[in-house]
PDB file of N, CA and C in Angstrom:
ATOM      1  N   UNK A   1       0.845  -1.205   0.000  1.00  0.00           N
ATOM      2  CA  UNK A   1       0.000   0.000   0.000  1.00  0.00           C
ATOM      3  C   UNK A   1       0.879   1.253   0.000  1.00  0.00           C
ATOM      4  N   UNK A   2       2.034   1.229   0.972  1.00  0.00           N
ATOM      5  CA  UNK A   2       2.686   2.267   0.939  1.00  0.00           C
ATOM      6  C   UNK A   2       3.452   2.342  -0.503  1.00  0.00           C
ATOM      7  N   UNK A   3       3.763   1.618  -0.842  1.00  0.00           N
ATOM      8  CA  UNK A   3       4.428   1.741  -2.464  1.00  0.00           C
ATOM      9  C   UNK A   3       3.890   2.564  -2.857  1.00  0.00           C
ATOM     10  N   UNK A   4       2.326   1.620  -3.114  1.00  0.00           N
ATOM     11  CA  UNK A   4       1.344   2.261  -3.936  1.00  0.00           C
ATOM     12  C   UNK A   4       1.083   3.429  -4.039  1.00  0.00           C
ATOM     13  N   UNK A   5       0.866   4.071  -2.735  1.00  0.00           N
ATOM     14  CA  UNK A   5       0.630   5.481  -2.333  1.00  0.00           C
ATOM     15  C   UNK A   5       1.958   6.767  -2.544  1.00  0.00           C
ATOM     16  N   UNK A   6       3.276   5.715  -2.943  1.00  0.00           N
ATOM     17  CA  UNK A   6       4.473   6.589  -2.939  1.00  0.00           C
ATOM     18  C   UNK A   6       4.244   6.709  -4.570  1.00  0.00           C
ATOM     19  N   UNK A   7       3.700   5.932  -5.180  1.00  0.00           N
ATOM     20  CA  UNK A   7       4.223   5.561  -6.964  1.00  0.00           C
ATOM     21  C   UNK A   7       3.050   6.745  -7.198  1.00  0.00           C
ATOM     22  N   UNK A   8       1.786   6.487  -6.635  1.00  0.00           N
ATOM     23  CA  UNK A   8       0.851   7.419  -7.082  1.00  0.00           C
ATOM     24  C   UNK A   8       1.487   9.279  -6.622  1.00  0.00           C
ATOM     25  N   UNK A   9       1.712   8.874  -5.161  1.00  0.00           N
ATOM     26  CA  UNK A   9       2.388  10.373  -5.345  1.00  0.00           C
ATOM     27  C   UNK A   9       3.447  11.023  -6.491  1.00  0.00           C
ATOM     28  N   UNK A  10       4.591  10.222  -6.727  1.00  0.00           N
ATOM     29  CA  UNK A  10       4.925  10.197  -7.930  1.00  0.00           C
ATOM     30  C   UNK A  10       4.457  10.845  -8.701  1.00  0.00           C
ATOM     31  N   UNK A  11       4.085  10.490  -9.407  1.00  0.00           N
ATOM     32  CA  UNK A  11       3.074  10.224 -10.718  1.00  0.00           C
ATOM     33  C   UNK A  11       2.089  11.656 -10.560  1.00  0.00           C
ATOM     34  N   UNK A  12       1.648  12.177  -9.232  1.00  0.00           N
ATOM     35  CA  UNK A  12       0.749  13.154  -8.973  1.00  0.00           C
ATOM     36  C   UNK A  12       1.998  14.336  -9.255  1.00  0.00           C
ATOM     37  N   UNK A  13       2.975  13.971  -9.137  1.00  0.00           N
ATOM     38  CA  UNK A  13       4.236  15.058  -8.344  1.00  0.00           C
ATOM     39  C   UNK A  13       4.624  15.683  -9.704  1.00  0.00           C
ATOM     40  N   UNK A  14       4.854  14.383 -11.015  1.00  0.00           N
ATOM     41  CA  UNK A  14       5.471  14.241 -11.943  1.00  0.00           C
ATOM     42  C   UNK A  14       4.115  14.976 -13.015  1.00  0.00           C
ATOM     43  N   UNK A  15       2.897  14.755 -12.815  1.00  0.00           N
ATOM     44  CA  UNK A  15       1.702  15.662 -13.431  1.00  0.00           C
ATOM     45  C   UNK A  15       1.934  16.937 -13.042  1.00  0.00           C
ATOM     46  N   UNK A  16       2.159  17.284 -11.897  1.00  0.00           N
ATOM     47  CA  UNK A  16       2.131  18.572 -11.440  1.00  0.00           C
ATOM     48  C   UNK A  16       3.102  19.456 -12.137  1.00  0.00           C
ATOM     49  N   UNK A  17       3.911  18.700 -12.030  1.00  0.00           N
ATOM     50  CA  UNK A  17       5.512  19.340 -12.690  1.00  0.00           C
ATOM     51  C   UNK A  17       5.250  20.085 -14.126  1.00  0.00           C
ATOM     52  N   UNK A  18       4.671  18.667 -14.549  1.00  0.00           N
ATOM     53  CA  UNK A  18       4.294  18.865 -16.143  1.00  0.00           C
ATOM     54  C   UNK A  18       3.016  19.868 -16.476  1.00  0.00           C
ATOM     55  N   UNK A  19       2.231  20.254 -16.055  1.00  0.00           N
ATOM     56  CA  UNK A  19       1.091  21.249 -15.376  1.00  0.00           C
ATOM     57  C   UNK A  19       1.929  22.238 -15.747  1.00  0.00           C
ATOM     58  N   UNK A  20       2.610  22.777 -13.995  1.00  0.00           N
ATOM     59  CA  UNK A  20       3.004  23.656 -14.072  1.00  0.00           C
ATOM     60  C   UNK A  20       4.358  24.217 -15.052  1.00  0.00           C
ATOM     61  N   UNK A  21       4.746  23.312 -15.942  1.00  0.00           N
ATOM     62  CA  UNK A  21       5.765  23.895 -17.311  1.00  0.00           C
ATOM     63  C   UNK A  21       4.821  23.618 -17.963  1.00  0.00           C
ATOM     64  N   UNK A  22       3.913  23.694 -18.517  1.00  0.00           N
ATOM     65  CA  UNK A  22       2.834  23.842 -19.472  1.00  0.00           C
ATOM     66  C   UNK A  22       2.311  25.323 -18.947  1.00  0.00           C
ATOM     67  N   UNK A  23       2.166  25.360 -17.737  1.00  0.00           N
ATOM     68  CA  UNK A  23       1.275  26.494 -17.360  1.00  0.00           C
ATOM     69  C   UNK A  23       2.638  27.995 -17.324  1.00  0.00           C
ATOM     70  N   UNK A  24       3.829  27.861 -16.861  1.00  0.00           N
ATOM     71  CA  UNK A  24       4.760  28.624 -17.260  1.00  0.00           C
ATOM     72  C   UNK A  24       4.808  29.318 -19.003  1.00  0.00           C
ATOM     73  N   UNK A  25       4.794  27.726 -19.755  1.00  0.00           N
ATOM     74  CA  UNK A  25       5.321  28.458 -21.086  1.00  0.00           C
ATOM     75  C   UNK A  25       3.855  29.101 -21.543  1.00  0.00           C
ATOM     76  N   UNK A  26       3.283  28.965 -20.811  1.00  0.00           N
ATOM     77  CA  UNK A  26       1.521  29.551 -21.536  1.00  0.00           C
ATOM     78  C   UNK A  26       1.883  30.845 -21.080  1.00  0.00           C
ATOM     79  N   UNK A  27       2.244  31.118 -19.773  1.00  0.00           N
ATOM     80  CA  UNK A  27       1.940  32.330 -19.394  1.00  0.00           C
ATOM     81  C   UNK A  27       3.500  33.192 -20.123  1.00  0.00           C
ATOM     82  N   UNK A  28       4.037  32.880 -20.129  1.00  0.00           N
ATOM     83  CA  UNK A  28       5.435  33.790 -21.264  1.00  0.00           C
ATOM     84  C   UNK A  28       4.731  33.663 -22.532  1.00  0.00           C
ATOM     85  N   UNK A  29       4.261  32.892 -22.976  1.00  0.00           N
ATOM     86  CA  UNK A  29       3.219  33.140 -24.212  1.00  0.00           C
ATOM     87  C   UNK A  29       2.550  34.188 -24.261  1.00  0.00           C
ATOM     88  N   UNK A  30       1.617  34.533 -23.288  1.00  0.00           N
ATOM     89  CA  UNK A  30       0.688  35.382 -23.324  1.00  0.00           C
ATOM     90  C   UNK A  30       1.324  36.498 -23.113  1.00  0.00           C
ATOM     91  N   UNK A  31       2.346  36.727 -21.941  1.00  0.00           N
ATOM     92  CA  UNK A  31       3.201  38.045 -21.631  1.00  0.00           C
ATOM     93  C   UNK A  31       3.634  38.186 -23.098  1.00  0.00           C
ATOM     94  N   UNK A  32       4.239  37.291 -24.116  1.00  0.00           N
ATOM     95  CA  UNK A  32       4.926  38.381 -25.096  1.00  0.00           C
ATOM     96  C   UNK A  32       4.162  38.663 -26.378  1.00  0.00           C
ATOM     97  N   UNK A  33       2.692  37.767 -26.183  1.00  0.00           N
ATOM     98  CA  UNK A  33       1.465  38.399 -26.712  1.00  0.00           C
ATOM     99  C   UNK A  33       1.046  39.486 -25.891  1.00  0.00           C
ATOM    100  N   UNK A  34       1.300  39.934 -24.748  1.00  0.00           N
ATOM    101  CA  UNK A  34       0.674  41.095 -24.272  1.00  0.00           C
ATOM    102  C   UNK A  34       1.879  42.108 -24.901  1.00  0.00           C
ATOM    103  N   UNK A  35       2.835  42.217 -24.615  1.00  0.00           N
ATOM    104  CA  UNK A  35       3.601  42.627 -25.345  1.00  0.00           C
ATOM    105  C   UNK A  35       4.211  42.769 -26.482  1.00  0.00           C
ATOM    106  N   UNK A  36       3.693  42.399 -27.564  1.00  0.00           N
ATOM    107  CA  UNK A  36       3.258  42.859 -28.851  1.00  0.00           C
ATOM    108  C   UNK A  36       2.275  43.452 -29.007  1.00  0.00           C
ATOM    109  N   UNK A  37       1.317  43.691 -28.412  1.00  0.00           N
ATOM    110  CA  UNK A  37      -0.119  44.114 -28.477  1.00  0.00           C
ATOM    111  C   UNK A  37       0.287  45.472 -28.382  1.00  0.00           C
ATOM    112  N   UNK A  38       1.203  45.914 -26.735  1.00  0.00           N
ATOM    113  CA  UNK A  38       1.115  47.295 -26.449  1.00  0.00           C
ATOM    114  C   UNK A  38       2.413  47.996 -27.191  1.00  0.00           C
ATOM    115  N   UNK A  39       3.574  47.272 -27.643  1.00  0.00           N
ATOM    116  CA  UNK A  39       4.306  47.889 -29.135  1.00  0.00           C
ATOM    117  C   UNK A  39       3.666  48.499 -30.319  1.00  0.00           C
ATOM    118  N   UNK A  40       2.158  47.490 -30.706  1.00  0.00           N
ATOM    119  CA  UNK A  40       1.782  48.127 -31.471  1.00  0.00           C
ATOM    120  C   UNK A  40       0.989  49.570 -31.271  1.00  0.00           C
ATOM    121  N   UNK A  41       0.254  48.816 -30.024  1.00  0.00           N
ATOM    122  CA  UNK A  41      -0.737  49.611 -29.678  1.00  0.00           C
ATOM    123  C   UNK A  41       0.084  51.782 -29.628  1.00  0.00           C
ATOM    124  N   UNK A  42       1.336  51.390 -29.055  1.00  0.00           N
ATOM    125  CA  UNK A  42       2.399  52.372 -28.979  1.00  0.00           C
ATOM    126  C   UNK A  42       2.524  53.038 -30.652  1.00  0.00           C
ATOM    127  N   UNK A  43       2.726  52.084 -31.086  1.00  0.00           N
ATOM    128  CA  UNK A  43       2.835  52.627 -33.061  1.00  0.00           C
ATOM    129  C   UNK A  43       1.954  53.160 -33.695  1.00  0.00           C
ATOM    130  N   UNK A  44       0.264  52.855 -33.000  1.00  0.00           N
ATOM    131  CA  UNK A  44      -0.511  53.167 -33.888  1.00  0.00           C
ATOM    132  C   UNK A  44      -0.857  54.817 -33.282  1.00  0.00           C
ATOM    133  N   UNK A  45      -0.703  54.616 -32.049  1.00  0.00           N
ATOM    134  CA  UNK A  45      -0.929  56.024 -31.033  1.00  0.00           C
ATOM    135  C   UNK A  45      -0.420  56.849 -31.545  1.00  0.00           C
ATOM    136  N   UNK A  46       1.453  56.683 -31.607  1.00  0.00           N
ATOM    137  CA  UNK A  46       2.021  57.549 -32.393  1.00  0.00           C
ATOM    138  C   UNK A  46       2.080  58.047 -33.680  1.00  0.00           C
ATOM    139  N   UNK A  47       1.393  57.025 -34.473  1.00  0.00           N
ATOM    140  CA  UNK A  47       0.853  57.457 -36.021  1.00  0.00           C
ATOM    141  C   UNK A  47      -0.301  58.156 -36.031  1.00  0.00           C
ATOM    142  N   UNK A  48      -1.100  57.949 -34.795  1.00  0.00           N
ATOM    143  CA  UNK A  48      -2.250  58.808 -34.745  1.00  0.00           C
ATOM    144  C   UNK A  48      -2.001  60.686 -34.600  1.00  0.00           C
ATOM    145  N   UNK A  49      -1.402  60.007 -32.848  1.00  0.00           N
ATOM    146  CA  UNK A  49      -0.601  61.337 -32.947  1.00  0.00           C
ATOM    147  C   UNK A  49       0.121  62.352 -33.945  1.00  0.00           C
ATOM    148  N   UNK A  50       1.005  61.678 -34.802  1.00  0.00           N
ATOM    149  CA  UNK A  50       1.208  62.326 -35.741  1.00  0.00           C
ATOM    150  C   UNK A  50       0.249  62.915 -37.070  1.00  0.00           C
ATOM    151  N   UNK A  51      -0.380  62.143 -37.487  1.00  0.00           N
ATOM    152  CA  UNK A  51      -1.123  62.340 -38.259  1.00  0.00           C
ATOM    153  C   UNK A  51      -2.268  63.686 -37.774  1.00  0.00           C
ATOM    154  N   UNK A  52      -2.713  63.703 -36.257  1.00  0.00           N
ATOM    155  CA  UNK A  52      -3.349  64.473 -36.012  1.00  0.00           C
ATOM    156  C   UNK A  52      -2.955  65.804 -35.524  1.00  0.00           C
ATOM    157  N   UNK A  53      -1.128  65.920 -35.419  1.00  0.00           N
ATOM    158  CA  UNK A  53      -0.327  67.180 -35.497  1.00  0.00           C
ATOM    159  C   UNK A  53      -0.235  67.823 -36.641  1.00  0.00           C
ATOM    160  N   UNK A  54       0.031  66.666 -37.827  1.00  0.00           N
ATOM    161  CA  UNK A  54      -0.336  67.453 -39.355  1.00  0.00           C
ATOM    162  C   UNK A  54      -1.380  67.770 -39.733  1.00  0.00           C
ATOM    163  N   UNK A  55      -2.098  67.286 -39.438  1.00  0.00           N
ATOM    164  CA  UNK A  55      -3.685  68.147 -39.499  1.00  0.00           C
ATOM    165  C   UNK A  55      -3.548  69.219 -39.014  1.00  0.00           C
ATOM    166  N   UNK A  56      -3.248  69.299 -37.218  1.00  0.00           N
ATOM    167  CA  UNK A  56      -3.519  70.669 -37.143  1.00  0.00           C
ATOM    168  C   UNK A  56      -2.651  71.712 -37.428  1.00  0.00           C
ATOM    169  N   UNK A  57      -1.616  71.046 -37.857  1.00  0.00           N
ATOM    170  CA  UNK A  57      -0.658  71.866 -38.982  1.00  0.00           C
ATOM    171  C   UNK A  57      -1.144  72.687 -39.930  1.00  0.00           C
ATOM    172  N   UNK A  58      -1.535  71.843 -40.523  1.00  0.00           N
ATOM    173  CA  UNK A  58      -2.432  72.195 -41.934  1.00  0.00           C
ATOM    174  C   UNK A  58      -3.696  73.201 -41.979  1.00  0.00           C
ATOM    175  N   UNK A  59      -4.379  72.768 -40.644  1.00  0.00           N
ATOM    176  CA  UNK A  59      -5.206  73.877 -40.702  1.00  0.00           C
ATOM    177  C   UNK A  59      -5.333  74.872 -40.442  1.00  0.00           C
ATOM    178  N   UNK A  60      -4.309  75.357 -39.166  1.00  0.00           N
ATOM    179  CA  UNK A  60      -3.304  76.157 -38.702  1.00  0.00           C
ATOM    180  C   UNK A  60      -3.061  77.365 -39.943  1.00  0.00           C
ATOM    181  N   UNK A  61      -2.242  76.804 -41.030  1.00  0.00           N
ATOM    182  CA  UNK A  61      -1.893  77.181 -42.406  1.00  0.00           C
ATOM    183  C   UNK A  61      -3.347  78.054 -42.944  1.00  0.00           C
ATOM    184  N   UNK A  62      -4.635  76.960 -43.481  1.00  0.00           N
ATOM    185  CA  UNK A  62      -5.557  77.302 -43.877  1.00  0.00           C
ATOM    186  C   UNK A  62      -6.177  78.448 -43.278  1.00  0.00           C
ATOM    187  N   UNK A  63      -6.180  78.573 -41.606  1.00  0.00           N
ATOM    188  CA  UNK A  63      -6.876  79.582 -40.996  1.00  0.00           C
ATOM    189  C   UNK A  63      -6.464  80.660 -41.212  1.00  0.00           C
ATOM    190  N   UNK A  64      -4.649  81.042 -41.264  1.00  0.00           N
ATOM    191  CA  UNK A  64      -4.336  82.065 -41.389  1.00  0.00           C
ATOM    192  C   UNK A  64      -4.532  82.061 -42.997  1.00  0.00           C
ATOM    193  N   UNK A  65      -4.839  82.016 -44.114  1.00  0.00           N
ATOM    194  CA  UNK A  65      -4.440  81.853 -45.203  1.00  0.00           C
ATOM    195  C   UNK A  65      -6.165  82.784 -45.676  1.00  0.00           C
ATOM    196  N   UNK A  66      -7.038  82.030 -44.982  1.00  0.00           N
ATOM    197  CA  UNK A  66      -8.859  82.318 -45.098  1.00  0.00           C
ATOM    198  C   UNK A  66      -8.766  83.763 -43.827  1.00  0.00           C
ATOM    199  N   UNK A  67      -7.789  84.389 -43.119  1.00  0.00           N
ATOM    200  CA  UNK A  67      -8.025  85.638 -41.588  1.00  0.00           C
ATOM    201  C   UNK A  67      -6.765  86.655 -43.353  1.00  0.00           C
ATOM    202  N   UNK A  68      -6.232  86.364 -43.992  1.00  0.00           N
ATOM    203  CA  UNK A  68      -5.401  86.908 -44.464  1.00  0.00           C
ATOM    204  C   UNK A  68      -6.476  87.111 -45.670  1.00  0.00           C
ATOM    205  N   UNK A  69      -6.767  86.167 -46.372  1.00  0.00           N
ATOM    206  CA  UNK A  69      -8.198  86.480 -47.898  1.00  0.00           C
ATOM    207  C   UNK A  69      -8.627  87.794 -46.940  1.00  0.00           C
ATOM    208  N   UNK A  70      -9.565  87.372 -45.631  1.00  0.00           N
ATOM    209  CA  UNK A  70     -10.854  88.578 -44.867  1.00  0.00           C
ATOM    210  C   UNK A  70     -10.241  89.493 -45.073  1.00  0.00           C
ATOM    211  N   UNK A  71      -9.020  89.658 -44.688  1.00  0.00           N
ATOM    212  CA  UNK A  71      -8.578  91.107 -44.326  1.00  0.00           C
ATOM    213  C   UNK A  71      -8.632  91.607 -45.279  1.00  0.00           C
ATOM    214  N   UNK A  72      -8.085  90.654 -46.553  1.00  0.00           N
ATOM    215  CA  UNK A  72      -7.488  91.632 -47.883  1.00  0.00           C
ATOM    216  C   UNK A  72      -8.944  92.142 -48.367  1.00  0.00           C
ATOM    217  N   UNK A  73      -9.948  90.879 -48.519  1.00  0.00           N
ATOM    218  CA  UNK A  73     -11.475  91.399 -48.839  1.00  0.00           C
ATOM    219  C   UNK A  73     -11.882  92.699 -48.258  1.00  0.00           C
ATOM    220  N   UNK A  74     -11.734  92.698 -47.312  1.00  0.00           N
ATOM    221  CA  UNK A  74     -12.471  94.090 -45.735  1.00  0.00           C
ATOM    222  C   UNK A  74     -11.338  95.357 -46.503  1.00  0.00           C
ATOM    223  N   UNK A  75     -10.574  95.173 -46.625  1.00  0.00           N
ATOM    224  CA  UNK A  75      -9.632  96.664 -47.308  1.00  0.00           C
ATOM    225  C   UNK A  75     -10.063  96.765 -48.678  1.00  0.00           C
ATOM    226  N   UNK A  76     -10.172  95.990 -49.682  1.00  0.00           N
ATOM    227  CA  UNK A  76     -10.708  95.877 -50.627  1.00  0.00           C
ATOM    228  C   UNK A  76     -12.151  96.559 -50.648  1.00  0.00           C
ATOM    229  N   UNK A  77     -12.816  96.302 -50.278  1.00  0.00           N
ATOM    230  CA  UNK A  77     -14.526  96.541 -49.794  1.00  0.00           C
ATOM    231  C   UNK A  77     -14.359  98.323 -49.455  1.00  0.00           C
ATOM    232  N   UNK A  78     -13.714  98.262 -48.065  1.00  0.00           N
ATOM    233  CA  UNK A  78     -13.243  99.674 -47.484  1.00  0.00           C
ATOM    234  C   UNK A  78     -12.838 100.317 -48.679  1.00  0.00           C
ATOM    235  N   UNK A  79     -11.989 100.603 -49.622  1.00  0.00           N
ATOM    236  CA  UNK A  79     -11.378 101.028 -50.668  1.00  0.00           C
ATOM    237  C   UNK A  79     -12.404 101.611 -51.698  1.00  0.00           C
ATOM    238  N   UNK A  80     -13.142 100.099 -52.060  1.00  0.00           N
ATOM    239  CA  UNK A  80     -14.407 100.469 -52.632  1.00  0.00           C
ATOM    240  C   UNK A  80     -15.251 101.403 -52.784  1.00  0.00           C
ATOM    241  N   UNK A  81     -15.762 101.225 -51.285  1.00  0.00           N
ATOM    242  CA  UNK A  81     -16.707 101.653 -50.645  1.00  0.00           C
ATOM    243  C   UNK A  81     -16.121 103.701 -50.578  1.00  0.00           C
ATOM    244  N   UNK A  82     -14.987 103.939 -50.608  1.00  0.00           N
ATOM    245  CA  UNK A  82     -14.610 105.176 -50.901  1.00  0.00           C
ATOM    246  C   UNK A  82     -14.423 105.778 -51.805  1.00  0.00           C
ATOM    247  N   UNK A  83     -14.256 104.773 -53.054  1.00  0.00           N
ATOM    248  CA  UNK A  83     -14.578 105.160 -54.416  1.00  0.00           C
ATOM    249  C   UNK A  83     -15.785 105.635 -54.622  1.00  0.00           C
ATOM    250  N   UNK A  84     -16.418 105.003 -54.163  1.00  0.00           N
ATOM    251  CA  UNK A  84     -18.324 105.403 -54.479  1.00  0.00           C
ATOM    252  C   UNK A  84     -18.565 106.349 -53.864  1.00  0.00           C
ATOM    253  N   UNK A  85     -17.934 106.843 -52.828  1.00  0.00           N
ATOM    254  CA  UNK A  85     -18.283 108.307 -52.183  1.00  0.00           C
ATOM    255  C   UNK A  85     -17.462 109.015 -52.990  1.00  0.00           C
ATOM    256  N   UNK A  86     -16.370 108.919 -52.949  1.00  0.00           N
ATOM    257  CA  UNK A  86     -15.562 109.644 -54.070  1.00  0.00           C
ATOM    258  C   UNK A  86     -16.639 110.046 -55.334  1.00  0.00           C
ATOM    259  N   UNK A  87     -17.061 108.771 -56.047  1.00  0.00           N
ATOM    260  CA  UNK A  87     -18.071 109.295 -57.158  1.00  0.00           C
ATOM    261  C   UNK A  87     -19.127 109.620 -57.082  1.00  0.00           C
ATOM    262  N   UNK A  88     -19.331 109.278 -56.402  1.00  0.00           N
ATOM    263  CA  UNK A  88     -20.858 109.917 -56.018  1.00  0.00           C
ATOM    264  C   UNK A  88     -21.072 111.574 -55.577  1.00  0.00           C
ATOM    265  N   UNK A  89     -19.709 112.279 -54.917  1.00  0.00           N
ATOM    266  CA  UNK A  89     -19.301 113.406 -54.631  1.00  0.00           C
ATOM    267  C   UNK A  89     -19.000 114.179 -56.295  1.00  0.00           C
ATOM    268  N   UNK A  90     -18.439 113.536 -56.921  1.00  0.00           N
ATOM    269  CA  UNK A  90     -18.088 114.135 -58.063  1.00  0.00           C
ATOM    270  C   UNK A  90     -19.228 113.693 -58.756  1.00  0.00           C
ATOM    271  N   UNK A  91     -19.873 113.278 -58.939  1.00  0.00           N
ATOM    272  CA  UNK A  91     -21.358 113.138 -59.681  1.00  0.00           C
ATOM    273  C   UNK A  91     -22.095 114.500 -59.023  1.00  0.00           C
ATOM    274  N   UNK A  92     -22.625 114.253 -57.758  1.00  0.00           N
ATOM    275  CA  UNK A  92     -22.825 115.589 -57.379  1.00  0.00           C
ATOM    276  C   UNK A  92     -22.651 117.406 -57.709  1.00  0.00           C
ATOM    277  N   UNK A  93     -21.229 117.127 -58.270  1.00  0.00           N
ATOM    278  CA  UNK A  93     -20.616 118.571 -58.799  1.00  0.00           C
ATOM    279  C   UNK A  93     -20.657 118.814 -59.875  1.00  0.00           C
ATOM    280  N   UNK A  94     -20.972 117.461 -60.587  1.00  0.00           N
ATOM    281  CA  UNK A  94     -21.159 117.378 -62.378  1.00  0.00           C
ATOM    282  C   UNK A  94     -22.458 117.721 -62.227  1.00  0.00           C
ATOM    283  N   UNK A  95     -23.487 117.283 -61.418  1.00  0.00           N
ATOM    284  CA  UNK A  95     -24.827 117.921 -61.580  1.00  0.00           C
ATOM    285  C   UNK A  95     -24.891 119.210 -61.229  1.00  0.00           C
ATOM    286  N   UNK A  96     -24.090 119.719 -59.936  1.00  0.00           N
ATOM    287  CA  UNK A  96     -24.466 121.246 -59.981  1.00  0.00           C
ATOM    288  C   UNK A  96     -23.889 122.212 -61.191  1.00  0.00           C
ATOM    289  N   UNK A  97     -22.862 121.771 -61.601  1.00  0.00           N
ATOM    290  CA  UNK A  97     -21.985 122.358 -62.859  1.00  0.00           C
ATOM    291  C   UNK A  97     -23.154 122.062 -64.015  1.00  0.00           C
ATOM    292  N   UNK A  98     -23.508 121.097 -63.764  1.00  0.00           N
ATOM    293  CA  UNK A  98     -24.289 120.990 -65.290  1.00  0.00           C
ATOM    294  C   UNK A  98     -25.755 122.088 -65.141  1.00  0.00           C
ATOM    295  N   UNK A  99     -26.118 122.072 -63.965  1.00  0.00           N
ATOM    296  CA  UNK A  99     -27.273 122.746 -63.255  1.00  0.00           C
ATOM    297  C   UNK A  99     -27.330 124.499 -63.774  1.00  0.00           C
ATOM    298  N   UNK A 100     -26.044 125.024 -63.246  1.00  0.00           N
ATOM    299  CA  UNK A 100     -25.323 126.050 -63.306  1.00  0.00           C
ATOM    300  C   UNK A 100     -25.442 126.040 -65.113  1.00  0.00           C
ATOM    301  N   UNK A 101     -24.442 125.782 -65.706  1.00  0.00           N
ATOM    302  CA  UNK A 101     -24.634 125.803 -66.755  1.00  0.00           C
ATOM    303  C   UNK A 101     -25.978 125.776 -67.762  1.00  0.00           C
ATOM    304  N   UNK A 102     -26.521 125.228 -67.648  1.00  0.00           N
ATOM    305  CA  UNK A 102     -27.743 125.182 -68.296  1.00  0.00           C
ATOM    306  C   UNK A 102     -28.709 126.351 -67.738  1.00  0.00           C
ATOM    307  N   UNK A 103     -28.602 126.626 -66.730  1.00  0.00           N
ATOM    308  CA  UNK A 103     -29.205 128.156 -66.049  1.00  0.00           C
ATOM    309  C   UNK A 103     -28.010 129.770 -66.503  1.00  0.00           C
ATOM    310  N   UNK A 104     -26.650 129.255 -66.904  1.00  0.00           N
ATOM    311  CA  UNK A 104     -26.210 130.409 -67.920  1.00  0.00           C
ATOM    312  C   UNK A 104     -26.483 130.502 -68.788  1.00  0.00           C
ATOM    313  N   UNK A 105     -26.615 129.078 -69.658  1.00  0.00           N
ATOM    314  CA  UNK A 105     -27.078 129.078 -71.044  1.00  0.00           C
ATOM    315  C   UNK A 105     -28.969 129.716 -71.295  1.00  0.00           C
ATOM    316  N   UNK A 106     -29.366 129.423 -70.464  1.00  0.00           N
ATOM    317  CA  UNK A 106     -30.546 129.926 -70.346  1.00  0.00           C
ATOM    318  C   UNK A 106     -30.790 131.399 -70.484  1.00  0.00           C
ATOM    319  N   UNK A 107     -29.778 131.781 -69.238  1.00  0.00           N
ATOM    320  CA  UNK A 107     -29.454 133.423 -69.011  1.00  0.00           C
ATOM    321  C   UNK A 107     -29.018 134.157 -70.970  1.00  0.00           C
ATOM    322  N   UNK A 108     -28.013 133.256 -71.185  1.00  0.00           N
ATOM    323  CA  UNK A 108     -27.428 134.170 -71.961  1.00  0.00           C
ATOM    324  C   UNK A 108     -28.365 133.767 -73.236  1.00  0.00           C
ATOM    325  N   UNK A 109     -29.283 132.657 -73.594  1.00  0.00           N
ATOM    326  CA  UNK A 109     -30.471 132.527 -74.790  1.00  0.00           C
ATOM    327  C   UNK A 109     -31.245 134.072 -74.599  1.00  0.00           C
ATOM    328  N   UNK A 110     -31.527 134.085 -73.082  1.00  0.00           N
ATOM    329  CA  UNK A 110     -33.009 135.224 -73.128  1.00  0.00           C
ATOM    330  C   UNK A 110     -31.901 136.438 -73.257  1.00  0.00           C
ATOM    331  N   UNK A 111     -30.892 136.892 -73.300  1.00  0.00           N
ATOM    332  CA  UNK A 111     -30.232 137.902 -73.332  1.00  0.00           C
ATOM    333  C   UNK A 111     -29.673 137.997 -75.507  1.00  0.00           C
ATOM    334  N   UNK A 112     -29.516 136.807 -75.555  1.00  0.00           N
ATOM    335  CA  UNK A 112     -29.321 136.905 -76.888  1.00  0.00           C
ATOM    336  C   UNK A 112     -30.480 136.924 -77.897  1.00  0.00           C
ATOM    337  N   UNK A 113     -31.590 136.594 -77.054  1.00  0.00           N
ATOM    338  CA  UNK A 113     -32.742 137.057 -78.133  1.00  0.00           C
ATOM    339  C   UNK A 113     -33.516 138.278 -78.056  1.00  0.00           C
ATOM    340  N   UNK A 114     -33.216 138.999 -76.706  1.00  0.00           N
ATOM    341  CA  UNK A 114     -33.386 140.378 -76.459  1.00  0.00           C
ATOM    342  C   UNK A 114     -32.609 141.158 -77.101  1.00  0.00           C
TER     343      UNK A 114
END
């Protein structure tokens, strides 16, 4: 009986063994599957990251590019917008000149047919 009970321990001792180096190389398995995971996981972050610095690179660029168009538009406009007073002032003086005139010419008809 005692054999018996030594051979079976054995045998329990010699499963165990084998268990636990099965259960070792599983778990370094999985550690350097966990660790590939977060290498990548690291690569894709940083491609994200990057990718989402050139963006705001880029738009960065665009904003000032669309605050630089406004401005030039708004001085443009302003500029405009002083031309038309400008002409509109000298339209004004062409009508009183023309006003004037046509009230000399008037003057000097009734004087030349008198």
């Amino acid at each position: 009986q005692l054999h018996l009970t030594t051979s079976e321990k054995n045998e329990l001792a010699r499963s165990l063994g084998m268990v636990q180096t099965q259960l070792q190389e599983k778990e370094s398995e999985i550690k350097k599957e966990i660790s590939e995971y977060k290498e990548r996981l690291l690569q894709a972050e940083k491609q994200h990251q990057d990718a989402l610095t050139e963006a705001k690179q880029k738009n960065e660029v665009e904003v000032e590019a669309c605050h630089e168009k406004i401005s030039s538009l708004e001085h443009f406009i302003s500029s405009q917008k002083l031309e038309i007073e400008h002409l509109k002032s000298s339209k004004e003086q062409l009508n009183n000149s023309l006003k004037e005139a046509n009230e000399a010419l008037g003057e000097f008809q009734k004087t030349k047919v008198r």
